[in-house]
Structure formats: structure tokens, C-alpha cells
Protein backbone atom coordinates (compact mmCIF):
# COMPACT_ATOMS: atom_id res chain seq x y z
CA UNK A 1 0.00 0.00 0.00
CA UNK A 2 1.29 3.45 -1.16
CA UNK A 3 1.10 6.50 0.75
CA UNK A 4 -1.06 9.36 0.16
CA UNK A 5 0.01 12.62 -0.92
CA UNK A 6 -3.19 14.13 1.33
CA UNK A 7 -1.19 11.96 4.26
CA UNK A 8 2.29 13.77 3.28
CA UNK A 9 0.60 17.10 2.80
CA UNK A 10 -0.63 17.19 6.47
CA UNK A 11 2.52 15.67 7.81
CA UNK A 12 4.72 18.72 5.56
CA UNK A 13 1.98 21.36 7.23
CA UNK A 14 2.87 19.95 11.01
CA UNK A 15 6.39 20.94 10.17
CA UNK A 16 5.36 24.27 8.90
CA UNK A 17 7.42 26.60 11.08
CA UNK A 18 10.09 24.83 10.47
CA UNK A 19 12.70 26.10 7.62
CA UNK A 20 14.11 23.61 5.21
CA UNK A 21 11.59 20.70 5.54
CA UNK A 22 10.63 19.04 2.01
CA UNK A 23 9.48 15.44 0.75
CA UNK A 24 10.07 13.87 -2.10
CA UNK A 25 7.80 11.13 -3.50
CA UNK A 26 9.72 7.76 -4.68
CA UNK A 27 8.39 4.60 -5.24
CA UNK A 28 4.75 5.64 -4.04
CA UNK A 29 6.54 6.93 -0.51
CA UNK A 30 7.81 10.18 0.79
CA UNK A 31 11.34 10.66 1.91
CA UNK A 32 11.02 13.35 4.28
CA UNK A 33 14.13 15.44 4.16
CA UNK A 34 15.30 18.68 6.94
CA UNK A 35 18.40 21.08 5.45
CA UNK A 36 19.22 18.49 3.02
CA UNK A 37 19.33 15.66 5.14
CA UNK A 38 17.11 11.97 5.43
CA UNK A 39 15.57 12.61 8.71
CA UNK A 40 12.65 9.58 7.67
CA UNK A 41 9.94 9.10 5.90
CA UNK A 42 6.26 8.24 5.32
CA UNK A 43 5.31 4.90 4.59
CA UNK A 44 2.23 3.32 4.16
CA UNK A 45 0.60 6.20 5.64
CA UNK A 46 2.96 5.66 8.89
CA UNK A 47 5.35 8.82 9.83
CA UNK A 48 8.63 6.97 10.33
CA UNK A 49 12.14 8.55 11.49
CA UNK A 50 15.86 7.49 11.62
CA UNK A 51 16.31 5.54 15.19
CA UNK A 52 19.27 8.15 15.88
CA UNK A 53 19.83 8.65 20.09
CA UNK A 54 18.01 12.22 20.20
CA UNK A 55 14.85 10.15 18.58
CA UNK A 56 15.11 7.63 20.86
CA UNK A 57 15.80 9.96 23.78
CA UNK A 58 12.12 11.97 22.63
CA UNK A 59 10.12 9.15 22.01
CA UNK A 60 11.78 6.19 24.54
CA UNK A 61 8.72 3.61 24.07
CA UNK A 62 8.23 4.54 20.38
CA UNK A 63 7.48 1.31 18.27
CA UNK A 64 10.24 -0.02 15.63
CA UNK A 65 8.96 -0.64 11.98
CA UNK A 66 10.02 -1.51 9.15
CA UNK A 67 9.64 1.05 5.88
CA UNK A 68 9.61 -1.69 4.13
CA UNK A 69 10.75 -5.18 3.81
CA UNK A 70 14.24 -5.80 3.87
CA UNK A 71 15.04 -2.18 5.30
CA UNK A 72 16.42 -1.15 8.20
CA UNK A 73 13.93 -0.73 11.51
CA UNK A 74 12.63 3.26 12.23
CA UNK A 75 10.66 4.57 15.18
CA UNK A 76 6.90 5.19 14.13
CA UNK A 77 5.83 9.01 15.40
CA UNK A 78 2.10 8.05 16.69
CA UNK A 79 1.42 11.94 18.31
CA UNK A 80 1.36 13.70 14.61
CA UNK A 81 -0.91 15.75 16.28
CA UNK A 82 2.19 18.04 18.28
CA UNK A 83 3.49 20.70 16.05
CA UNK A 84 5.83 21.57 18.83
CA UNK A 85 6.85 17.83 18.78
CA UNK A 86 7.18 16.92 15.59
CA UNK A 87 8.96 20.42 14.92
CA UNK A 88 11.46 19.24 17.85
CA UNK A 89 11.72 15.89 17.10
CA UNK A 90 12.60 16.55 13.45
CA UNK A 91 14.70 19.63 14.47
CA UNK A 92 17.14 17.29 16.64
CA UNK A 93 17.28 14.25 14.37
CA UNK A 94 18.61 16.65 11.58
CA UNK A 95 21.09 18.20 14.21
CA UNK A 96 22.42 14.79 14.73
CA UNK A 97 22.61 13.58 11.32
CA UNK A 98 26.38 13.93 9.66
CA UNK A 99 25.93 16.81 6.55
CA UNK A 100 25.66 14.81 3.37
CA UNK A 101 28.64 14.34 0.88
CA UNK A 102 28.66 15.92 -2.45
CA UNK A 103 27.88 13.69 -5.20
CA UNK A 104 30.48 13.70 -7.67
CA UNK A 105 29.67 14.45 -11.26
């Protein structure tokens, strides 16, 4: 089952406040992306983020899911309700995450 684009619209307008934030559709998912950087996804309608320490420090008891088979596990964001949270959560994953390398052409 694909996502919807209604699904990744109201997850982009959550993050609203926050500068940088985009999605880009692939393979019927989003990859959601803050300053450049894969800070997760939405996948079959689920908001999932990279397991990195500040994600696990927010969201201790968040469920592990898989993206999709064969991928690696990512903590499901059930309270996409929380601007704040969401705004935070995405805000410190992206801190965390190494800046990534040029591609060469």
C-alpha cells in the first residue's frame, strides 16, 4: 500500500514553522528530508524517522517498523498531532545527522 500525498501534505503542514523541511515522492513513498538531510519518511501512511539517540531519547517507548521489507527498523511518530513535537523531534534528528557528501559528477 502506497502512501497518500493528502497523508504527506498534512505531515509537511505539522512541520510548517520549520525552515528547510521538504518530501520527495519515490516509489509511491515520501522521503522526508530537513536542510538536506534523510531525517525519515512516510510509509504506508505511517510517519517513520531514523532511530538516531536524540529520537530515541524523545520518544523512549516509540514502536520499531520496518519502511519496508528488507530495510532497516525506524521509530513510528504516533502523536502527529504536536506541532511543537514533531517540529522538535525533526529539528534534533537533523542536528544529529552527519551533513551529506557531495555527489560527484
Amino acid at each position: 500500500m502506497a502512501s497518500t500525498k493528502e497523508y504527506s501534505d498534512y505531515i509537511l503542514e505539522q512541520l510548517g514553522g520549520l525552515d528547510g523541511i521538504s518530501a520527495r515522492k519515490m516509489m509511491g513513498e515520501y522521503i522526508l528530508y530537513c536542510d538536506g538531510k534523510v531525517v525519515g519518511g512516510i510509509y504506508d501512511n505511517r510517519f517513520l524517522v531514523k532511530p538516531v539517540s536524540s529520537a530515541i531519547n524523545l520518544m523512549p517507548s516509540a514502536p520499531r517498523e520496518l519502511p519496508y521489507e528488507g530495510a532497516k527498523e525506524m521509530l513510528l511518530v504516533e502523536n502527529t498531532d504536536d506541532r511543537e513535537f514533531l517540529e522538535k523531534l525533526v529539528t534534533s534528528i537533523a542536528e544529529e545527522l552527519p551533513v551529506p557528501k557531495k555527489k560527484k559528477k
